[in-house]
Protein backbone atom coordinates (compact mmCIF):
# COMPACT_ATOMS: atom_id res chain seq x y z
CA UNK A 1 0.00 0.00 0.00
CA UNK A 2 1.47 3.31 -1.42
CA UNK A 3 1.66 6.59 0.95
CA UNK A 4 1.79 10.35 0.21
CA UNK A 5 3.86 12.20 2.41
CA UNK A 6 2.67 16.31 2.58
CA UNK A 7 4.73 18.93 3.53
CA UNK A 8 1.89 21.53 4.04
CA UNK A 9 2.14 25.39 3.87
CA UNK A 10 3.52 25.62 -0.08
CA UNK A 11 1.63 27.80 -2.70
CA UNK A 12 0.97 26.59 -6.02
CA UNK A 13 1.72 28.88 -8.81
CA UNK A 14 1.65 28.42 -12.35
CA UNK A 15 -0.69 26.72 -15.46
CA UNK A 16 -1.99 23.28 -15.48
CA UNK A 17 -3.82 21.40 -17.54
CA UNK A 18 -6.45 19.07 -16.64
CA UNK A 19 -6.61 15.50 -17.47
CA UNK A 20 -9.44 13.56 -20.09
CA UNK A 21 -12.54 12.88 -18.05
CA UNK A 22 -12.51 9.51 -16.13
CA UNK A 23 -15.99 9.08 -16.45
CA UNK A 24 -16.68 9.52 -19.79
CA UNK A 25 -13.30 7.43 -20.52
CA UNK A 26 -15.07 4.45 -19.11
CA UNK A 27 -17.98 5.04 -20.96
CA UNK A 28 -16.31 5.26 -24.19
CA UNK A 29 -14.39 2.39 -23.89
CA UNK A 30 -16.98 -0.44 -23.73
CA UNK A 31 -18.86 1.81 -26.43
CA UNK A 32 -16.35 0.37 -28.53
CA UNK A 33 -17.30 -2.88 -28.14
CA UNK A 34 -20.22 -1.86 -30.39
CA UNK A 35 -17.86 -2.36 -33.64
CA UNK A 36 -16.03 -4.74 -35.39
CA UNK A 37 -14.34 -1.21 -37.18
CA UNK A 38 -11.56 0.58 -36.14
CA UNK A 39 -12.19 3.42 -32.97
CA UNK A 40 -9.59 6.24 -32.25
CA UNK A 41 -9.93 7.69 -28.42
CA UNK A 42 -7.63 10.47 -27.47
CA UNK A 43 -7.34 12.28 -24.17
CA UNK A 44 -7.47 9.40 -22.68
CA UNK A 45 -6.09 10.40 -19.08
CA UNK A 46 -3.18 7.44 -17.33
CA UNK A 47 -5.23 6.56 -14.38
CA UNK A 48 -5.67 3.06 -12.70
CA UNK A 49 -9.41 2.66 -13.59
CA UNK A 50 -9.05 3.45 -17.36
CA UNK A 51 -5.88 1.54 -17.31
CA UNK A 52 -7.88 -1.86 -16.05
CA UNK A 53 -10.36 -1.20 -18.50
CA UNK A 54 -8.00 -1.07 -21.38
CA UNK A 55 -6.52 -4.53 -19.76
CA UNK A 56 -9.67 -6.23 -19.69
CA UNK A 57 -10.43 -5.13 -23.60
CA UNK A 58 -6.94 -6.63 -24.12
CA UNK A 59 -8.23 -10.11 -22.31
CA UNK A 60 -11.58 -9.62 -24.34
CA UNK A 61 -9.71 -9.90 -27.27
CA UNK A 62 -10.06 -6.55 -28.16
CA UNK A 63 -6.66 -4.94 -30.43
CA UNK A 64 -5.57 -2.47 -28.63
CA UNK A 65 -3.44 -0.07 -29.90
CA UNK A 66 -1.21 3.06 -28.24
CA UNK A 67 -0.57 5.61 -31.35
CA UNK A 68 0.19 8.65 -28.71
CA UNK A 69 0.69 9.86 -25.20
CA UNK A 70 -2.90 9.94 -24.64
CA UNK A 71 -4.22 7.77 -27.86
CA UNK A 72 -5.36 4.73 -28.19
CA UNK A 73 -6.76 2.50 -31.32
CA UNK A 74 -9.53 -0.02 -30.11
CA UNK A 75 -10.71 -2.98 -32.94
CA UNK A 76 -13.22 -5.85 -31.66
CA UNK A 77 -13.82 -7.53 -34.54
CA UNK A 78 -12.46 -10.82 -32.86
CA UNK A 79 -14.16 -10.76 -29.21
CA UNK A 80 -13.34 -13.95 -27.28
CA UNK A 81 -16.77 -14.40 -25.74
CA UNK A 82 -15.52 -17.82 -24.16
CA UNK A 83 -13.31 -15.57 -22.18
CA UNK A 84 -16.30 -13.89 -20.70
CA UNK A 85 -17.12 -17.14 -18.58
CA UNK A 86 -13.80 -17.20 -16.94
CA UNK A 87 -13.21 -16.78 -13.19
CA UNK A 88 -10.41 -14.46 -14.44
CA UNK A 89 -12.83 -11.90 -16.26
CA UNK A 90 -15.33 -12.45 -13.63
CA UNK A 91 -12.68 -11.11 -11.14
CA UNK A 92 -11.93 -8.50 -12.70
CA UNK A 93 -14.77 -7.21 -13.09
CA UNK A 94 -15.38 -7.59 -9.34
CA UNK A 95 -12.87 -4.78 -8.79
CA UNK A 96 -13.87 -2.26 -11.40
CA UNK A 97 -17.01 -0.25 -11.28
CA UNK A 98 -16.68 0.67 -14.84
CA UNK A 99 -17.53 -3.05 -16.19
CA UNK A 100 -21.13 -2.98 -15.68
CA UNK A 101 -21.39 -0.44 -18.64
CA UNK A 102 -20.07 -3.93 -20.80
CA UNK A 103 -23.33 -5.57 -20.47
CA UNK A 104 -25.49 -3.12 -23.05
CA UNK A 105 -22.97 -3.20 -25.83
CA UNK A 106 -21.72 -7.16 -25.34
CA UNK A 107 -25.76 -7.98 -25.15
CA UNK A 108 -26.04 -4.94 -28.12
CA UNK A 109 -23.90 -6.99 -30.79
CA UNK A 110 -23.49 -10.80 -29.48
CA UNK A 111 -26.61 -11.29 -27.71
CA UNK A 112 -24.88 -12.09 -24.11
CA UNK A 113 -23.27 -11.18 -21.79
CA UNK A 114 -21.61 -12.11 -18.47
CA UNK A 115 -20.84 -10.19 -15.09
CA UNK A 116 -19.85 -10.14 -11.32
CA UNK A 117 -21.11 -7.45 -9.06
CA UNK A 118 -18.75 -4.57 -10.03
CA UNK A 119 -16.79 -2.78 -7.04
CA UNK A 120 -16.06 0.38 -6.73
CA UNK A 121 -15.57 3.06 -4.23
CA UNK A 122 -16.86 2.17 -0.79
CA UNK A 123 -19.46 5.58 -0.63
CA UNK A 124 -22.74 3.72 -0.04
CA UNK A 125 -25.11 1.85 -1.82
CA UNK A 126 -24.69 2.04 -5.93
CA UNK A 127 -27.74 -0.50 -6.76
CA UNK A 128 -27.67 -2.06 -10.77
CA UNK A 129 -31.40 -2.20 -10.78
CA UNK A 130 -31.70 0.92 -13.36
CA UNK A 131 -29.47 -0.56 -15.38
CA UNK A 132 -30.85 -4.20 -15.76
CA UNK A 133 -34.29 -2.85 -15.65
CA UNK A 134 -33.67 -0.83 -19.20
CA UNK A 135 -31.77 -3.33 -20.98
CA UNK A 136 -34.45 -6.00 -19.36
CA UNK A 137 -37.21 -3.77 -20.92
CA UNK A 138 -35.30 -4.19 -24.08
CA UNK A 139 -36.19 -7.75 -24.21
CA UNK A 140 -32.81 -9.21 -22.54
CA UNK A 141 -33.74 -11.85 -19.93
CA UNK A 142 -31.25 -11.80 -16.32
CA UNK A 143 -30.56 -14.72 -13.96
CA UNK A 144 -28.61 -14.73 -11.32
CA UNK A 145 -26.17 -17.13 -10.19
CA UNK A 146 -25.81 -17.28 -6.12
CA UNK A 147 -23.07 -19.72 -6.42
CA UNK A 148 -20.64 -17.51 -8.67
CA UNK A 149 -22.15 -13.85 -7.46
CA UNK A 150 -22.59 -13.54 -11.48
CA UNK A 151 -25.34 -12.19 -13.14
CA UNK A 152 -25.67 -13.90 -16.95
CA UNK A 153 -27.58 -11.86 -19.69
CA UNK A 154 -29.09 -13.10 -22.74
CA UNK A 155 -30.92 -12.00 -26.04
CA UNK A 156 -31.88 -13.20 -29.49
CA UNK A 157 -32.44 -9.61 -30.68
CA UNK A 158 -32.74 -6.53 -28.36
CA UNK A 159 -36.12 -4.36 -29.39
CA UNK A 160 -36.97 -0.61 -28.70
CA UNK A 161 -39.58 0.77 -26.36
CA UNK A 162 -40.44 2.93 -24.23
CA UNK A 163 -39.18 3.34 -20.59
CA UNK A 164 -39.05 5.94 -17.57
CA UNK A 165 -36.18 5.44 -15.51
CA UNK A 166 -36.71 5.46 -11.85
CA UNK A 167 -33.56 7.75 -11.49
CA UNK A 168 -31.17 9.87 -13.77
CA UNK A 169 -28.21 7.60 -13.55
CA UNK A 170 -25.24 8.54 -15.79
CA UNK A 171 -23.70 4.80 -16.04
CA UNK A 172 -27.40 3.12 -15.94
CA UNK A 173 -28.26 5.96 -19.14
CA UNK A 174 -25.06 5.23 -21.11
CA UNK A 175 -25.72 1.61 -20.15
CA UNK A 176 -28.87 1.49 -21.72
CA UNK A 177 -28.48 3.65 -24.71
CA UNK A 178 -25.51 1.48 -25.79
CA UNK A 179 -27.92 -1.11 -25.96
CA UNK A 180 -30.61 0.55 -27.62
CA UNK A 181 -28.15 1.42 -30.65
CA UNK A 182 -28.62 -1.80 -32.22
CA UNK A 183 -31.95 -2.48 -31.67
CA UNK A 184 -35.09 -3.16 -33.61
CA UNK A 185 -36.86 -0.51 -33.81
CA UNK A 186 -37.27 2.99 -31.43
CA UNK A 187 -36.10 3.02 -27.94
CA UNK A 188 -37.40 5.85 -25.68
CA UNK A 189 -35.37 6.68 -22.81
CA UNK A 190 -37.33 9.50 -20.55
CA UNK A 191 -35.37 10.57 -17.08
CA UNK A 192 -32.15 10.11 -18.80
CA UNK A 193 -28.69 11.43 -17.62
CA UNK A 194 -28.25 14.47 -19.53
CA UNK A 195 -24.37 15.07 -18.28
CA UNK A 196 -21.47 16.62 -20.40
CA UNK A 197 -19.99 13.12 -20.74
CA UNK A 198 -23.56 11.05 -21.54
CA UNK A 199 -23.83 13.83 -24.13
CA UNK A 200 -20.15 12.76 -25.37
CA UNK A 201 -21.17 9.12 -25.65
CA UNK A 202 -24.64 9.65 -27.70
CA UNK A 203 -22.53 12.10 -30.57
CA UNK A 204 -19.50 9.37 -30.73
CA UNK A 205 -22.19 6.56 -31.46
CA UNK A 206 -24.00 9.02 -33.91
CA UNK A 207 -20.55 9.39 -35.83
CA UNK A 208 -20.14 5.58 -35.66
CA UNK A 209 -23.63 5.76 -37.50
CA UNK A 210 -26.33 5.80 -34.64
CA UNK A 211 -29.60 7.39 -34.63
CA UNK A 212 -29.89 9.11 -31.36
CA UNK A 213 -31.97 12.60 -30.82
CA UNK A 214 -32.62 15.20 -28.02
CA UNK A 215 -29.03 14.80 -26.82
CA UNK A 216 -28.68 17.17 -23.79
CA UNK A 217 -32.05 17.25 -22.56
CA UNK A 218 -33.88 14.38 -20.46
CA UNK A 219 -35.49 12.58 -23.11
CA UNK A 220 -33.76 10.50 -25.59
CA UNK A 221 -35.09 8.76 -28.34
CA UNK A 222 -33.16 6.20 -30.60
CA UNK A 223 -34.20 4.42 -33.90
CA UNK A 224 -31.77 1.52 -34.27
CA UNK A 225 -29.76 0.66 -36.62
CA UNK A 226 -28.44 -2.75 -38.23
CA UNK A 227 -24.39 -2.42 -37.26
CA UNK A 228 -22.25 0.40 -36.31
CA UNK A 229 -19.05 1.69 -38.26
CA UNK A 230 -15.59 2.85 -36.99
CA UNK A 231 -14.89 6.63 -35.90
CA UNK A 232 -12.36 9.38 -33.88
CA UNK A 233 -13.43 10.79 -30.66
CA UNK A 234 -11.72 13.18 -28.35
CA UNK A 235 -12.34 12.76 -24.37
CA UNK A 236 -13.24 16.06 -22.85
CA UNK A 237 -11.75 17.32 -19.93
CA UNK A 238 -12.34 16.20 -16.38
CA UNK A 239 -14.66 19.18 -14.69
CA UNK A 240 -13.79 16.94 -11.27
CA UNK A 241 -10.21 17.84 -11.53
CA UNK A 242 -11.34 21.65 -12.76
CA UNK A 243 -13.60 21.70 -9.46
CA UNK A 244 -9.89 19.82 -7.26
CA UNK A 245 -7.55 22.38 -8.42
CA UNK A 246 -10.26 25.31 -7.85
CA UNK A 247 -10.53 24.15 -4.18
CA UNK A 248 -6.70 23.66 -3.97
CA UNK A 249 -5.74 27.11 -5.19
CA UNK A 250 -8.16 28.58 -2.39
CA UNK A 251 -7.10 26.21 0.41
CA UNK A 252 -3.70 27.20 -0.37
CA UNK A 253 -4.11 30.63 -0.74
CA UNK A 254 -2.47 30.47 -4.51
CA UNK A 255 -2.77 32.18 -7.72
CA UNK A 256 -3.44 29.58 -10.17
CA UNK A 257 -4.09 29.05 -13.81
CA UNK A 258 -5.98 26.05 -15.12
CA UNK A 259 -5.74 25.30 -18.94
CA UNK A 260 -8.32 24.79 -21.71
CA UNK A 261 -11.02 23.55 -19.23
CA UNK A 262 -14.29 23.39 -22.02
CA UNK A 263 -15.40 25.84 -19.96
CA UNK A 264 -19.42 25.54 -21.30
CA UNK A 265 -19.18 21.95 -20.08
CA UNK A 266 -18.28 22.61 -16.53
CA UNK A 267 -22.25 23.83 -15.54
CA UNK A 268 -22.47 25.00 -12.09
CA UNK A 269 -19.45 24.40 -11.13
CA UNK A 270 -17.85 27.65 -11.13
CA UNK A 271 -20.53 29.76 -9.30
CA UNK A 272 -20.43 26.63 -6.51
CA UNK A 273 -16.89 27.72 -5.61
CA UNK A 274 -18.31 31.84 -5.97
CA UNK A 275 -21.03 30.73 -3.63
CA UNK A 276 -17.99 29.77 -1.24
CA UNK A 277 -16.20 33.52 -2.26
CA UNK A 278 -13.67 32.07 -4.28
CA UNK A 279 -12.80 34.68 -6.62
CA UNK A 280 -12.17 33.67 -10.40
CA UNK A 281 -11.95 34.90 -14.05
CA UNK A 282 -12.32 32.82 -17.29
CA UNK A 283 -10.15 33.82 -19.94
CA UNK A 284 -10.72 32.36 -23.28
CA UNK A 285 -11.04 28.34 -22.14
CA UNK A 286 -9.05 29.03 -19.15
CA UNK A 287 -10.18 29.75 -15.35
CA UNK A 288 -7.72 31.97 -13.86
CA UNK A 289 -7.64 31.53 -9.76
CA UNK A 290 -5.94 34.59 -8.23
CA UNK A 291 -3.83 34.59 -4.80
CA UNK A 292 -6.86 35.21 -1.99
CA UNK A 293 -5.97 35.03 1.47
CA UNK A 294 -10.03 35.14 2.30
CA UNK A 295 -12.91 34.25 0.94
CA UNK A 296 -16.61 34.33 2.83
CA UNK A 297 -19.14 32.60 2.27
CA UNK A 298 -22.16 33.45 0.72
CA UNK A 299 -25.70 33.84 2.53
CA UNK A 300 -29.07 33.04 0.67
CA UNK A 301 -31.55 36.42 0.32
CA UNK A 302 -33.57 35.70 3.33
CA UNK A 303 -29.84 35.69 5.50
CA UNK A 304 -30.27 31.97 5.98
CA UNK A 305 -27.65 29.77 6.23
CA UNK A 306 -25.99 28.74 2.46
CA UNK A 307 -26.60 25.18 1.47
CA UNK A 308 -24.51 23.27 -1.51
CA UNK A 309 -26.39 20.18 -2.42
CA UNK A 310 -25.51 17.81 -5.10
CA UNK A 311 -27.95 17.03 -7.89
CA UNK A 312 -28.28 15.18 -11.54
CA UNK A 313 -27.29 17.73 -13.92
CA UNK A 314 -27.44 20.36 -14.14
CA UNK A 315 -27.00 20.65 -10.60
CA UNK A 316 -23.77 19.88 -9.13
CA UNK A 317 -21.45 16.76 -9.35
CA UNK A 318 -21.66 14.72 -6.27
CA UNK A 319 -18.06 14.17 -6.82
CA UNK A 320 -17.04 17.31 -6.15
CA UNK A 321 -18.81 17.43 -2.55
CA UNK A 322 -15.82 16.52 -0.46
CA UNK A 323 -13.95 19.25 -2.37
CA UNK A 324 -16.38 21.76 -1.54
CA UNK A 325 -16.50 20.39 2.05
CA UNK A 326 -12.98 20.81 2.87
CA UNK A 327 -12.80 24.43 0.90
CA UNK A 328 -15.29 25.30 3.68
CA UNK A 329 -12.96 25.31 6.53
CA UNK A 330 -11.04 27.76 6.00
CA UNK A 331 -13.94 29.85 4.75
CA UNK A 332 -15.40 32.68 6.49
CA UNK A 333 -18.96 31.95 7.58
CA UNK A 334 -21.16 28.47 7.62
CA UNK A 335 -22.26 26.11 5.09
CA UNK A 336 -24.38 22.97 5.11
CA UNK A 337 -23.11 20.51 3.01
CA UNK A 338 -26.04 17.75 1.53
CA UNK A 339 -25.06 14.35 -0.06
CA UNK A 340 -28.14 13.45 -1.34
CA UNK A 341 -26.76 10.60 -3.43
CA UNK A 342 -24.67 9.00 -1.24
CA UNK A 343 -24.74 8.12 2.17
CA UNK A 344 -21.04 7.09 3.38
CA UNK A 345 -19.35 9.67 1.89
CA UNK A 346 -19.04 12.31 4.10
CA UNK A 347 -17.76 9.85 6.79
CA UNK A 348 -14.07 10.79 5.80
CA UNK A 349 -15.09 14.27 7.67
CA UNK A 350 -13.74 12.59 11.19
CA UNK A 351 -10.34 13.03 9.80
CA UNK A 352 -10.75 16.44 9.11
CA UNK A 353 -12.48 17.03 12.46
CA UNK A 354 -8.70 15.92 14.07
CA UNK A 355 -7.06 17.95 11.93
CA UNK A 356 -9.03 20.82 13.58
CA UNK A 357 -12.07 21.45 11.03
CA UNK A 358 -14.97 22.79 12.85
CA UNK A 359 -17.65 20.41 11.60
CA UNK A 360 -20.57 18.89 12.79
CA UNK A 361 -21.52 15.90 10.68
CA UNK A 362 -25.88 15.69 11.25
CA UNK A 363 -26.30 12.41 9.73
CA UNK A 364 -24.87 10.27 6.53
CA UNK A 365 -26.26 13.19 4.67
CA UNK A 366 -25.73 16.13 5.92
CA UNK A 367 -22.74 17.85 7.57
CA UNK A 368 -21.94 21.74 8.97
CA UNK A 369 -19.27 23.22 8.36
CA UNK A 370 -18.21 26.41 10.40
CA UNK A 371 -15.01 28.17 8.46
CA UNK A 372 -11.77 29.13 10.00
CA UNK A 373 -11.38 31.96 7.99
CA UNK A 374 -7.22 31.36 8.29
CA UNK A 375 -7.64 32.30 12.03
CA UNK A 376 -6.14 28.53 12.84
CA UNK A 377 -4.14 26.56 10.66
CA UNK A 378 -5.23 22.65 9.85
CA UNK A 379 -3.07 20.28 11.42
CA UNK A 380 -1.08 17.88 9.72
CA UNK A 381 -2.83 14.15 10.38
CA UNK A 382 -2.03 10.93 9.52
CA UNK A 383 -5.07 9.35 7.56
CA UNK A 384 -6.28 6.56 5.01
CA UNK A 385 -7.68 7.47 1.88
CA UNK A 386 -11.14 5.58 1.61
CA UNK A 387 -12.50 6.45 -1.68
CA UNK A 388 -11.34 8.97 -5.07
CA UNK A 389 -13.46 12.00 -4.16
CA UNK A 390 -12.57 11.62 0.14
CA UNK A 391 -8.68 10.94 -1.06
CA UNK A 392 -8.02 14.74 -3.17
CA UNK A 393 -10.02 16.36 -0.74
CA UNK A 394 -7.70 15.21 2.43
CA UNK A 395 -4.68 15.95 0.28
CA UNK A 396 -5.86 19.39 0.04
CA UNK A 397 -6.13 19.74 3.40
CA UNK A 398 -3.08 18.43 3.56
CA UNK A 399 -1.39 21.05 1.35
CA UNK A 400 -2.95 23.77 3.34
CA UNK A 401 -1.92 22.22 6.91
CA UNK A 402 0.85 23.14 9.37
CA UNK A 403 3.32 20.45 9.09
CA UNK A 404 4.09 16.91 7.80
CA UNK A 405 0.97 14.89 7.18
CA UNK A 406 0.57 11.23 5.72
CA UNK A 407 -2.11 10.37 3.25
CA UNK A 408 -2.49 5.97 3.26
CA UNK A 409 -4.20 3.88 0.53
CA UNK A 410 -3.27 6.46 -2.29
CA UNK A 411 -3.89 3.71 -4.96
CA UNK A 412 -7.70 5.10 -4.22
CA UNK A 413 -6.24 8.57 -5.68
CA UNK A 414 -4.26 7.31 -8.12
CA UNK A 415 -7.74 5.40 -9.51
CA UNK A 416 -9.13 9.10 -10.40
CA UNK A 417 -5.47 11.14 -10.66
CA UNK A 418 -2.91 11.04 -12.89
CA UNK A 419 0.67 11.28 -11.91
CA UNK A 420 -1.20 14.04 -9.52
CA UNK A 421 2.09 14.18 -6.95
CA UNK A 422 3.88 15.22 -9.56
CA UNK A 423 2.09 17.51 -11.41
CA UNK A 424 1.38 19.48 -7.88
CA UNK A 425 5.30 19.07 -7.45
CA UNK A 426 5.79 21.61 -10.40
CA UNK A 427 3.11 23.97 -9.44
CA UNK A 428 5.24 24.05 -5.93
CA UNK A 429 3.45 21.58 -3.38
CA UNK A 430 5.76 19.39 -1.40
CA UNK A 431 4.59 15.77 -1.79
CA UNK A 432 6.33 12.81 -1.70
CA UNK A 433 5.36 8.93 -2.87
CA UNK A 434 6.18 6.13 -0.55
């Protein structure tokens, strides 16, 4: 188990450039299952997740191909479905979340498809059921085997309908759509996820020759089509890293420049951090973050207490909640903070409680933050990275902390991050890998 080590009190200064979005990445990928034709993906960010995903396209059968520092070829027109029955694949899958999204386009274009329950971060529950609910409605028929923890799903020919999902999820929508590509007849998708990188998904399987309409909006409809052609698609970049570096550049009191950030994709992001009196320009596709020793928090009209909630989109990433969070404490004024999504993710708030935060967490929901504003330093802490999202948030608190602190379990970073110890090295930060 690797380690950061944070010297805390260094200001960043300088450009950086965000990564290509992790979860549109793993989105993409399995999307290119669809095809027996040749698929170009660049931006493709060097992270742990993506990096298993590519592995187990490799084990598929799938030709895999680097042509660049962040390119990649992709051809399945030789899929080893035998493989797909093998306690190898099976455990692999087990320790990626980003498998599930194989079932629509394996059942899509071979009529099965295979799969143990996918892991993930530990943040609460992440049920399947709006995911094998659409492609069920589809016509593909599920059975469960206790024995294996496998769930085996099969289909002569998938065909369209109608369906309202029971909630906007982004994997369950991209899920379901890549199943609906290749069916007979017109699919119907109301309540879909409507996010930046669904939107990415639905135009890359219109170039490869899908039929999808009212991308962006809640309601997709999809006439299918007989087989799906080869194409070039570039991965946007990640608006969770944007949202990181924003809340790192305040924490740290630093004057900041992040690079060619698609700015219209990023949604409320921005005025989330203003809402916390982070102070920011965007020039061109950058967001400039200047040097601000305070910011205050905002109040609603009525002088009531500011709440920052998370919500399908447009509303704000629930990944970017435990950024927000720890922003908060050195904030002037209070903020509740509402998980609505999930419920154990806000637990990682006891280690910024010993570190001195002033927090009082109400339930698995819900947690108060009262801000420092720079009055008291964090302390440095020793502490375990449980998931992504709870891992860049203590290592910003870290980097704004007086003294040595110790991050644990950074693999959990490193699943979301790329090379991020080093790219914070050149900005200034003090961070070491043990």
């Amino acid at each position: 188990m690797a380690s950061f080590v944070i010297e805390g009190g260094h200001k960043l200064h300088g450009e950086i450039h965000p990564q290509g979005a992790k979860n549109e990445v793993l989105q993409i990928l399995c999307a290119t299952l669809l095809t027996s034709e040749e698929v170009t993906v660049t931006n493709i960010p060097d992270i742990l997740d993506v990096n298993n995903l590519i592995q187990l396209l490799r084990d598929m059968g799938v030709k895999v191909s680097k042509t660049g520092i962040d390119s990649y070829t992709f051809k399945a027109d030789d899929v080893d479905l035998n493989y797909l029955d093998s306690d190898e694949f099976l455990k692999k899958c087990s320790s990626l979340r980003g498998s599930v999204m194989l079932v629509g386009p394996l059942v899509a274009r071979f009529g099965k498809a295979l799969i143990s329950k996918p892991g993930g971060d530990k943040i609460g529950r992440r049920r399947l059921d709006t995911h094998f609910v659409g492609i069920q409605r589809l016509g593909a028929s599920f059975h469960y085997n206790e024995e294996r923890s496998t769930f085996s799903i099969c289909a002569d020919r998938l065909e369209g309908t109608y369906m309202l999902l029971d909630e906007a999820s982004v994997t369950g929508t991209a899920n379901i759509v890549m199943a609906s590509v290749l069916a007979k007849g017109k699919t119907t998708i109301y309540n879909a996820a409507c996010e930046p990188y669904l939107q990415q998904l639905c135009s890359m399987l219109n170039r490869m020759g899908a039929k999808i309409s009212g991308i962006a909006s809640n309601l997709l409809t999809i006439e299918g089509v007989e087989s799906l052609h080869g194409c070039s698609h570039r991965v946007l970049p990640d608006m969770i890293e944007v949202g990181s570096f924003i809340g790192m550049a305040a924490m740290t009191g630093s004057e900041l420049t992040i690079k060619n950030v698609s700015y219209e994709n990023l949604g409320i992001i921005p005025e989330s951090f203003r809402r916390l009196g982070i102070k920011m320009e965007q020039r061109g596709d950058d967001l400039f973050i200047p040097e601000q020793e305070h910011y205050q928090i905002e109040s609603f009209l009525d002088g009531s207490i500011m709440t920052i909630a998370d919500a399908p989109w447009p509303g704000l990433t629930p990944d970017l909640l435990s950024v927000v969070l720890v922003v908060a404490t050195q904030a002037k004024g209070s903020v509740l903070i509402h998980q609505k999504m999930f419920e154990s993710r806000l637990f990682f708030v006891d280690k910024l409680i010993d570190m001195g935060a002033q927090i009082i967490l109400c339930d698995p929901h819900r947690a108060v933050v009262i801000g420092h504003d720079r009055n008291s330093q964090l302390r440095a802490g020793n502490m375990t990275s449980p998931d992504i999202r709870a891992g860049i948030a203590l290592l910003i608190a870290a980097m704004s902390a007086d003294g040595i602190s110790r991050i644990h379990n950074i693999e959990q970073i490193d699943r979301g991050y790329q090379n991020i110890d080093r790219r914070l090295n050149a900005l200034g930060a003090r961070i070491t890998r043990i």
